[in-house]
N, C-alpha and C. Protein backbone atom coordinates (compact mmCIF):
# COMPACT_ATOMS: atom_id res chain seq x y z
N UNK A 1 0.83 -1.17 0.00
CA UNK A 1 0.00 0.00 0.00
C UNK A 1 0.88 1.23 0.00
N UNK A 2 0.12 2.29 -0.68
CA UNK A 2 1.32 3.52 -0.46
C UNK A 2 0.13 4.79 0.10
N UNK A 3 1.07 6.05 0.55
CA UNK A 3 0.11 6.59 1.31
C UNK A 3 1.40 7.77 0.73
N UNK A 4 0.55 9.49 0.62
CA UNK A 4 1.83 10.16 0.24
C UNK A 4 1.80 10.58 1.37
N UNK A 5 3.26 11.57 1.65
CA UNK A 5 4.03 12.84 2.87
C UNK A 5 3.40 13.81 2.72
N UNK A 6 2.76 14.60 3.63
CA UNK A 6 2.70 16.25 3.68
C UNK A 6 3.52 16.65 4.07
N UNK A 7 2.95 18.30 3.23
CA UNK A 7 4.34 19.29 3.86
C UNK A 7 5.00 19.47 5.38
N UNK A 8 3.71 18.44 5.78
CA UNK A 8 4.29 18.92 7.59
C UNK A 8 4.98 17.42 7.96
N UNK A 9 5.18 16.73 6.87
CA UNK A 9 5.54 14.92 7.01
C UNK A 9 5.14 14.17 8.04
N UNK A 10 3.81 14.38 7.37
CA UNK A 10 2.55 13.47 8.32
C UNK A 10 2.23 12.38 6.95
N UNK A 11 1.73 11.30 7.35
CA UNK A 11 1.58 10.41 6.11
C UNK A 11 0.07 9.43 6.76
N UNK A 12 -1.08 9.51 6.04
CA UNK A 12 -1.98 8.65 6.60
C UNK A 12 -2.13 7.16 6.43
N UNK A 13 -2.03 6.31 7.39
CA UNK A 13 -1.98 4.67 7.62
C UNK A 13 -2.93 4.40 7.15
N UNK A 14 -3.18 3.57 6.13
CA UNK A 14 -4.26 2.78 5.20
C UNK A 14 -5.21 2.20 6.00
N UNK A 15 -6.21 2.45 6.00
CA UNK A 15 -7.32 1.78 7.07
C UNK A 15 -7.59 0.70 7.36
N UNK A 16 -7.13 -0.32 6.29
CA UNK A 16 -6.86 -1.63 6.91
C UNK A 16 -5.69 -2.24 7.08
N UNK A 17 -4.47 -1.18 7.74
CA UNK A 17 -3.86 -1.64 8.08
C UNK A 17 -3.71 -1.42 9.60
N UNK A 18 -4.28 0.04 10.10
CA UNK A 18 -4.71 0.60 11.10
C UNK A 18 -5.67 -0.65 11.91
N UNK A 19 -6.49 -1.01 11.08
CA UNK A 19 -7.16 -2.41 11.85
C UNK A 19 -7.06 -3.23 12.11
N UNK A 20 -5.90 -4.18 11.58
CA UNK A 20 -5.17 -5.26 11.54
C UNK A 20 -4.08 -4.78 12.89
N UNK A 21 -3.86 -3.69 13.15
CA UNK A 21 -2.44 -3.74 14.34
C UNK A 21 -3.21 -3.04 15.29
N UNK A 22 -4.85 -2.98 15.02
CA UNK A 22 -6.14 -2.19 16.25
C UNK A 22 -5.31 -1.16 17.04
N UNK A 23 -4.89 0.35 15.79
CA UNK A 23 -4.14 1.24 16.38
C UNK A 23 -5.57 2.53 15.69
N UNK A 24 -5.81 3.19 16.51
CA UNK A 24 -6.42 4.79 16.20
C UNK A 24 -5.35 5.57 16.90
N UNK A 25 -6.67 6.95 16.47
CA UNK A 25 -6.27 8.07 16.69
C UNK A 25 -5.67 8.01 17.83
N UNK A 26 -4.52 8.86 18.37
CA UNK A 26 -4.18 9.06 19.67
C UNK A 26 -3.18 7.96 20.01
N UNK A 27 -3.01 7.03 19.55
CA UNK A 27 -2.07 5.54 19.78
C UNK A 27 -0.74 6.44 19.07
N UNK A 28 0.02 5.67 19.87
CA UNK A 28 1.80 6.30 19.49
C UNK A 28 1.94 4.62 19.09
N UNK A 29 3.22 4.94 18.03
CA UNK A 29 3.78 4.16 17.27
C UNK A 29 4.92 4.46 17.06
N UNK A 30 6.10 3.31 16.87
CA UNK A 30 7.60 3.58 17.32
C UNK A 30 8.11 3.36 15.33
N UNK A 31 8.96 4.03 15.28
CA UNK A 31 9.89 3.92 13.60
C UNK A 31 10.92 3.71 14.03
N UNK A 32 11.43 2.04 13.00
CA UNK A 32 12.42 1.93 13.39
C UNK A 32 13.28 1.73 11.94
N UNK A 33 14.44 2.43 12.05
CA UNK A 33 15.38 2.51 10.57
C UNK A 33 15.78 1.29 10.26
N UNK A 34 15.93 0.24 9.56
CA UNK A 34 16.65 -0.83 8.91
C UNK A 34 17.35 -0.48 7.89
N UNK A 35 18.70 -0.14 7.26
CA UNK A 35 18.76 0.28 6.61
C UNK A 35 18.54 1.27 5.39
N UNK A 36 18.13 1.03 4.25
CA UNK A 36 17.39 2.10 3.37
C UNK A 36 15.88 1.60 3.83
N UNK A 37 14.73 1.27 4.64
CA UNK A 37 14.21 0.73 4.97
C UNK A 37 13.14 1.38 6.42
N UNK A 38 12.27 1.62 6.11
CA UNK A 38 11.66 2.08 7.83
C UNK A 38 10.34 1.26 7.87
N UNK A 39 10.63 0.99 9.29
CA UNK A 39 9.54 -0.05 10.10
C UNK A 39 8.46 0.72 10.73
N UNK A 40 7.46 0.52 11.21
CA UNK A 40 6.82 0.97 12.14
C UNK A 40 5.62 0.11 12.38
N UNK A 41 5.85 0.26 13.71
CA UNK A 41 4.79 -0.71 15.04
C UNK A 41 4.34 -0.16 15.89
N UNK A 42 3.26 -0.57 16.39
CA UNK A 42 3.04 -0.16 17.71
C UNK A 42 3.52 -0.10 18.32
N UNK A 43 3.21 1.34 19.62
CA UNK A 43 4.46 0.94 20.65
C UNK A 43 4.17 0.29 21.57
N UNK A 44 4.68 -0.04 22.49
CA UNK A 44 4.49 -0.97 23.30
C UNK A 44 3.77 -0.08 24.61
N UNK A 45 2.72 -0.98 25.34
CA UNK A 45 2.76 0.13 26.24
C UNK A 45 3.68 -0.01 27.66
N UNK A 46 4.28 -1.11 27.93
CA UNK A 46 5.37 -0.83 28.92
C UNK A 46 6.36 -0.01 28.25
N UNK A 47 7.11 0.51 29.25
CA UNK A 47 8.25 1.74 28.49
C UNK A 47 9.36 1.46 28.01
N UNK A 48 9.71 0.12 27.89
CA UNK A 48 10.63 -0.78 27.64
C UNK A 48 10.43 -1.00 25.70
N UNK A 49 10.94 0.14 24.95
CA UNK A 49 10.65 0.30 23.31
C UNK A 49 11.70 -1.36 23.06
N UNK A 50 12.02 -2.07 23.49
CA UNK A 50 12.43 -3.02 22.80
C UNK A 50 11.49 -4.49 22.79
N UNK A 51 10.55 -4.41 23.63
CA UNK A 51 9.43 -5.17 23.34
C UNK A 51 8.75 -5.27 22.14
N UNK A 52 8.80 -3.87 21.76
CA UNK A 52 8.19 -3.97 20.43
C UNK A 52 8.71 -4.85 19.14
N UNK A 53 10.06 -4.75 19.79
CA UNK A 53 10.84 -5.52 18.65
C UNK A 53 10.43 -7.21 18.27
N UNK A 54 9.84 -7.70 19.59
CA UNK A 54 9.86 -9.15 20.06
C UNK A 54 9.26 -9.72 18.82
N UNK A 55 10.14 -10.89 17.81
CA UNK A 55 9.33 -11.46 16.61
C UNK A 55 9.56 -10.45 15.75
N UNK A 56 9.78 -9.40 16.04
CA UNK A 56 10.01 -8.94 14.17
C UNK A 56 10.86 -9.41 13.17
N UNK A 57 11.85 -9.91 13.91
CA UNK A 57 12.81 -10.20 12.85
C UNK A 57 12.28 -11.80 11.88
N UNK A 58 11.53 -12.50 13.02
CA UNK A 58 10.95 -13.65 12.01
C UNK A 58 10.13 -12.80 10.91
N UNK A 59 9.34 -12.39 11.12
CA UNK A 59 8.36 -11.85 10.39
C UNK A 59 9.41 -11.02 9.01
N UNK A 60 10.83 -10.27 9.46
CA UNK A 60 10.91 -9.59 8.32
C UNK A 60 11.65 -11.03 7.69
N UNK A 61 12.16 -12.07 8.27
CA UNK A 61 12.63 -12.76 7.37
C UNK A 61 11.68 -13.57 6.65
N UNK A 62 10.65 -13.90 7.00
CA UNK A 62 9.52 -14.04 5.89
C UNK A 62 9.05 -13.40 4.71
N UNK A 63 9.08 -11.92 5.02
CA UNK A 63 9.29 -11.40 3.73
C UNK A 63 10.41 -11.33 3.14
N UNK A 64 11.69 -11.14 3.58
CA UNK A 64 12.82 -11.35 2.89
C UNK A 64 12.65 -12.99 1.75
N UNK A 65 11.86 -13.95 2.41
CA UNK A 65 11.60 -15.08 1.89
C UNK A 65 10.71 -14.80 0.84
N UNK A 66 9.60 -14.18 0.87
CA UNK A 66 8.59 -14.00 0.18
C UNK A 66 8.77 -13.05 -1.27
N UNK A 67 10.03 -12.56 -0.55
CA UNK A 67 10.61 -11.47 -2.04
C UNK A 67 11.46 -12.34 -3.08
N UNK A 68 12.60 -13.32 -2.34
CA UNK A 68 13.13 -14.38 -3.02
C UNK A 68 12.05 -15.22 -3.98
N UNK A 69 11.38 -15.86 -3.55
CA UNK A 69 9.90 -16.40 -4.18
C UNK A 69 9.75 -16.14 -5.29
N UNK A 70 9.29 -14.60 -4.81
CA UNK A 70 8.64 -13.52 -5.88
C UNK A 70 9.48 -13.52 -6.92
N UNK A 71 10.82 -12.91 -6.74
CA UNK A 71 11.89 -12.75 -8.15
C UNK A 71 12.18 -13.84 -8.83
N UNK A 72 12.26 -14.85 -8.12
CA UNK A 72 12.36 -16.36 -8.83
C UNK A 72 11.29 -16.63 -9.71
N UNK A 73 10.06 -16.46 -9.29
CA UNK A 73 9.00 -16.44 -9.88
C UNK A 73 9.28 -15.64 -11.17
N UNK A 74 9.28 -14.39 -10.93
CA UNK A 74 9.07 -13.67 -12.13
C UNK A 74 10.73 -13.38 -13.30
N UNK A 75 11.39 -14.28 -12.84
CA UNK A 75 12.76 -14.47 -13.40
C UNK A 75 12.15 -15.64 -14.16
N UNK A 76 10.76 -16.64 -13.99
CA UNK A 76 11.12 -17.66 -14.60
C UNK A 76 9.99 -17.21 -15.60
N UNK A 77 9.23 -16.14 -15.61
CA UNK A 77 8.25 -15.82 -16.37
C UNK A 77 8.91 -15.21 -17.61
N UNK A 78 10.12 -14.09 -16.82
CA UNK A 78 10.38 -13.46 -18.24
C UNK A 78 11.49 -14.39 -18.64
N UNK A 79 12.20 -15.42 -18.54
CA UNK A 79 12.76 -16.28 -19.39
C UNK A 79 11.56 -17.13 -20.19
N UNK A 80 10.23 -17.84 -19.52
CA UNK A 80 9.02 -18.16 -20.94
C UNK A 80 8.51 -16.94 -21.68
N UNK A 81 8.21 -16.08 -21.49
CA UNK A 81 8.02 -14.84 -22.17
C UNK A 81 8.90 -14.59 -23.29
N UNK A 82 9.79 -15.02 -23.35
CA UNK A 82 10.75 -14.32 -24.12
C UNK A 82 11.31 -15.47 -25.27
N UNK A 83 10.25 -17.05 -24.45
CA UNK A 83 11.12 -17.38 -25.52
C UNK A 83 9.78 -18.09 -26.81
């Protein structure tokens, strides 16, 4: 999903994604840099911001998996495509 920046670099969360992590108005949410790359989660509500982290990294290596997939996939399309 994409969502654009305002001039004040506010950016609005897609509504079903807002529902899926049951965050509204008024809920704080933590950004976290990964490289060329930014995360963001809920924050946690103990004050301890590394809870939030707990399981992300499975989760991003699933998509890291899911992107491999993907290019393989479409590496094998445009080699039948082409021929």
């Amino acid at each position: 999903m994409e969502s654009t920046i305002t001039r004040k670099g506010q950016v609005t969360i897609p509504k079903s994604i807002r529902e899926s992590l049951d965050i509204s108005q008024g809920d704080r949410v933590l950004f976290i840099q990964l490289g060329d790359k930014a995360l963001m989660v809920p924050a946690p509500e103990s004050k301890d911001p590394m809870r939030a982290l707990e399981g992300i990294f499975d989760e991003l290596r699933s998509v890291q998996e899911l992107k491999k997939v993907a290019l393989k996939k479409a590496k094998t399309f445009a080699r039948y495509a082409s021929e």
